[in-house]
Protein backbone atom coordinates (compact mmCIF):
# COMPACT_ATOMS: atom_id res chain seq x y z
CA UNK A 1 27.46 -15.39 24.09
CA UNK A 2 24.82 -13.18 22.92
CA UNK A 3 20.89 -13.90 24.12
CA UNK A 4 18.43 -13.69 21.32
CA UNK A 5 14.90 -12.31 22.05
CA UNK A 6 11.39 -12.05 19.77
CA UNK A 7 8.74 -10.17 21.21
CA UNK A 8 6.24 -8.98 18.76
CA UNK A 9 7.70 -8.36 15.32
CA UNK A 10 10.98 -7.25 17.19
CA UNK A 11 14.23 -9.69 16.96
CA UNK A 12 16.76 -8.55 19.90
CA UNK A 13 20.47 -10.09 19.35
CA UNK A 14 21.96 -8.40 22.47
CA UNK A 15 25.56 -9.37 24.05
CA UNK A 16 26.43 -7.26 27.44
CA UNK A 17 29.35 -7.36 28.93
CA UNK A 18 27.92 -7.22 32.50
CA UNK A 19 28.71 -4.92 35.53
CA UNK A 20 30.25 -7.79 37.85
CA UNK A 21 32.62 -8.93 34.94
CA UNK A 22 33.92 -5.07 34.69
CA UNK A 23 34.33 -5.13 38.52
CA UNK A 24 36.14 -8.05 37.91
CA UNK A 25 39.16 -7.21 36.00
CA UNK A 26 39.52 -4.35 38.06
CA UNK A 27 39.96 -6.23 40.88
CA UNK A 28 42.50 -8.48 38.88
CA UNK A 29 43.80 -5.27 38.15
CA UNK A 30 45.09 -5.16 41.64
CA UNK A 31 47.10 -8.08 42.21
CA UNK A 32 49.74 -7.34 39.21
CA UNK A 33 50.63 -4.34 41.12
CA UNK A 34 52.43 -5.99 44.10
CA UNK A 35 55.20 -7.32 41.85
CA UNK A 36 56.61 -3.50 41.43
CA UNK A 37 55.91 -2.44 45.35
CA UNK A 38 57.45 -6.00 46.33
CA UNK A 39 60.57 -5.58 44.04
CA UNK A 40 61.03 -2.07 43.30
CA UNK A 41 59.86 -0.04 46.42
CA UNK A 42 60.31 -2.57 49.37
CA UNK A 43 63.33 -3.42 48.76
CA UNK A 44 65.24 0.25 49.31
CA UNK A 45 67.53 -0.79 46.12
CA UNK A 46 71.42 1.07 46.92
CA UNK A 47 72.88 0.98 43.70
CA UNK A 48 69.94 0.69 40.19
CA UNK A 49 72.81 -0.53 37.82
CA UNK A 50 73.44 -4.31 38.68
CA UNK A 51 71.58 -7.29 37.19
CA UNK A 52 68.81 -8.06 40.03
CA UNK A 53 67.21 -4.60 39.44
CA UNK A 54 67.14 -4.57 36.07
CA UNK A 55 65.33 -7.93 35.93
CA UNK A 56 63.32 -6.38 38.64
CA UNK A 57 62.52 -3.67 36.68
CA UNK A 58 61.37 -5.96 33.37
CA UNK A 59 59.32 -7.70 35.38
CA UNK A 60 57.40 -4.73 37.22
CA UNK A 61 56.42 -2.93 33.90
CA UNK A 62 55.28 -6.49 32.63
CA UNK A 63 52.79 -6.44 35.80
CA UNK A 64 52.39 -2.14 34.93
CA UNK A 65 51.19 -3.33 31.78
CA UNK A 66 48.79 -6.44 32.61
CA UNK A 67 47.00 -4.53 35.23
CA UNK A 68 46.38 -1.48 32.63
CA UNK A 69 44.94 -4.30 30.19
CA UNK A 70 42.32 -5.21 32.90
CA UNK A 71 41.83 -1.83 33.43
CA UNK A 72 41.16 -1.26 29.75
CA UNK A 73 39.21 -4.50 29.34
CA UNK A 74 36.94 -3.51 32.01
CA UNK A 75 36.32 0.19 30.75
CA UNK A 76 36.19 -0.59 26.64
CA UNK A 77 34.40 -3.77 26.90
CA UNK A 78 31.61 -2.92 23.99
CA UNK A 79 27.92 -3.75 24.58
CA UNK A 80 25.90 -4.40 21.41
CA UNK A 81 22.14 -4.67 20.24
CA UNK A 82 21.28 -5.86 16.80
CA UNK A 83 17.29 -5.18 16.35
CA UNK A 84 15.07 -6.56 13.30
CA UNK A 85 12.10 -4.25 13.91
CA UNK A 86 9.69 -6.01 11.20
CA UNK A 87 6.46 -3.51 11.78
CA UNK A 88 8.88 -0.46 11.32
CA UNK A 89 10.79 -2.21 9.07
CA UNK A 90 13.92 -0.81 10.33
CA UNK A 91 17.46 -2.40 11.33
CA UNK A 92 18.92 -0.99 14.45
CA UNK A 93 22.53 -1.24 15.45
CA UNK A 94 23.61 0.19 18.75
CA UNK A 95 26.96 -0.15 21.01
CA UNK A 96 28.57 1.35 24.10
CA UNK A 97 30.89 1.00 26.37
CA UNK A 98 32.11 3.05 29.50
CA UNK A 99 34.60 5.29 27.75
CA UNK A 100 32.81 4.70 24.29
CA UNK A 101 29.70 7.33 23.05
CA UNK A 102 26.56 5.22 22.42
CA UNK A 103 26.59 4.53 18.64
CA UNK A 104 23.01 4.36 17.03
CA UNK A 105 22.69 3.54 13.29
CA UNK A 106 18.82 3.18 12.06
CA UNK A 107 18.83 1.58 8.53
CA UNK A 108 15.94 0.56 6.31
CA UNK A 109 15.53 -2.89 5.52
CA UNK A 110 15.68 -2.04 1.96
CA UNK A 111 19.64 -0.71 2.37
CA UNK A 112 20.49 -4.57 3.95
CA UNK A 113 22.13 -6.60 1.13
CA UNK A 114 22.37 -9.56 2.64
CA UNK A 115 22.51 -11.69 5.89
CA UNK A 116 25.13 -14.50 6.62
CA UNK A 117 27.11 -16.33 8.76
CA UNK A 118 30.79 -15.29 9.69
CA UNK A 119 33.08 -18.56 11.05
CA UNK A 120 36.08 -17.85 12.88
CA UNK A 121 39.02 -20.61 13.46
CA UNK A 122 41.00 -20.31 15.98
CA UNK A 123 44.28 -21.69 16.47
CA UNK A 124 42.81 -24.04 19.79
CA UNK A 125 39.71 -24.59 20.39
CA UNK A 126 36.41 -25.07 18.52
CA UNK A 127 35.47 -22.37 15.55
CA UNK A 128 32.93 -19.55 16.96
CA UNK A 129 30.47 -18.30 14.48
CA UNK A 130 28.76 -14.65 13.98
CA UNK A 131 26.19 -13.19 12.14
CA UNK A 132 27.04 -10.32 9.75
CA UNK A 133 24.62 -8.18 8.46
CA UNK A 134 25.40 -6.50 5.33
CA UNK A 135 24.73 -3.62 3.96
CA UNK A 136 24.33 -2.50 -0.03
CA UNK A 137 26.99 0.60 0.67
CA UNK A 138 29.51 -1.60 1.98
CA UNK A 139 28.82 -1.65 5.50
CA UNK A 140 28.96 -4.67 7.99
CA UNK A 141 27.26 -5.19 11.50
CA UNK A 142 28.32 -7.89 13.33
CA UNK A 143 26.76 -9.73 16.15
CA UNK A 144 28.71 -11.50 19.42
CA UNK A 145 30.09 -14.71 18.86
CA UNK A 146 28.30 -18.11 18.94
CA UNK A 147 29.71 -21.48 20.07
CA UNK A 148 27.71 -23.89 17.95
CA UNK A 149 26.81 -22.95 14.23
CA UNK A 150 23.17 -24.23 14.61
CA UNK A 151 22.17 -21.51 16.88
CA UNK A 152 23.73 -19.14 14.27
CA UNK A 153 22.26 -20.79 11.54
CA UNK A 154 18.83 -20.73 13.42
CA UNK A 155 19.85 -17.00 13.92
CA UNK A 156 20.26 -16.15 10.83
CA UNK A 157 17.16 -17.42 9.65
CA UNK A 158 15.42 -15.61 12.49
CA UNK A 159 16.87 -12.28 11.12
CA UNK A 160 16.09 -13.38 7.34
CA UNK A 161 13.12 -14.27 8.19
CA UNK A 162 12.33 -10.80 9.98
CA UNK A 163 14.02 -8.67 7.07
CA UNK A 164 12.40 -11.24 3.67
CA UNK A 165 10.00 -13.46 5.24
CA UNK A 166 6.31 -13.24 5.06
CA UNK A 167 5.80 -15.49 8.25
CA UNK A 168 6.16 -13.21 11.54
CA UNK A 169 8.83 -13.50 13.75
């Protein structure tokens, strides 16, 4: 869930995906790789054609895949900054990840169109909720996910309030 900061004119909507959480699906990583060392290598298999090897087989590149996931969740996991800057009057947009470039976009207030909610149903569970910032050429920033729409709605205000407003943030 992403933490929301004001300090000065300055509105910070920041989700990280932290250190320890990376470390931790590499160590989940790990564990799907017994399954091929306990039924591929152990075992000393004399003949690869007969029905116990195959199934073998299926079910170590189904553990070869989940432990690349983790491995990919734990190196692409983005990192993003949405920043009202009110006495520059400049929207900044930044993400990153381990095996991604930081991305920096500055844009002018004047080039945001518009500022709104974004719900998203899923099939079980509650709906999470997002603000979307858009901009006049078509463009869309998005912010982490919320669990209750009245923080995004208070949000979203926030960030109206920072790009409209005459009150300061």
């Amino acid at each position: 869930m992403p933490t929301v900061t004001e300090h000065g004119k300055t509105l910070e909507i920041r989700e990280d995906m932290p250190p320890g959480k990376r470390g931790l699906f590499l160590l989940l990583a790990c564990f799907p790789l017994l399954a091929p060392y306990q039924l591929l290598l152990r075992p000393h298999w004399e003949s690869y054609v007969n029905f116990f090897f195959l199934l073998s087989l299926a079910i170590s590149l189904g553990a070869l895949f989940l432990s690349g996931f983790l491995v990919f969740a734990a190196f692409a996991g983005l990192s993003t900054l949405l920043r009202f800057d009110r006495s520059t009057r400049i929207f900044t947009y930044l993400h990153r990840a381990p095996i991604v470039p930081l991305r920096r976009e500055l844009i002018a207030f004047d080039a945001i169109e518009n500022v709104e909610i974004e719900k998203h149903d899923w099939s079980d569970g509650a709906p999470t909720y997002r603000l979307r910032v858009h901009l006049k050429d078509g463009r869309c920033f998005k912010s982490g996910s919320f669990w209750e729409l009245e923080q995004a709605g208070d949000v979203c205000e926030q960030a109206s309030n920072a790009i409209w407003g005459s009150s300061d943030i």
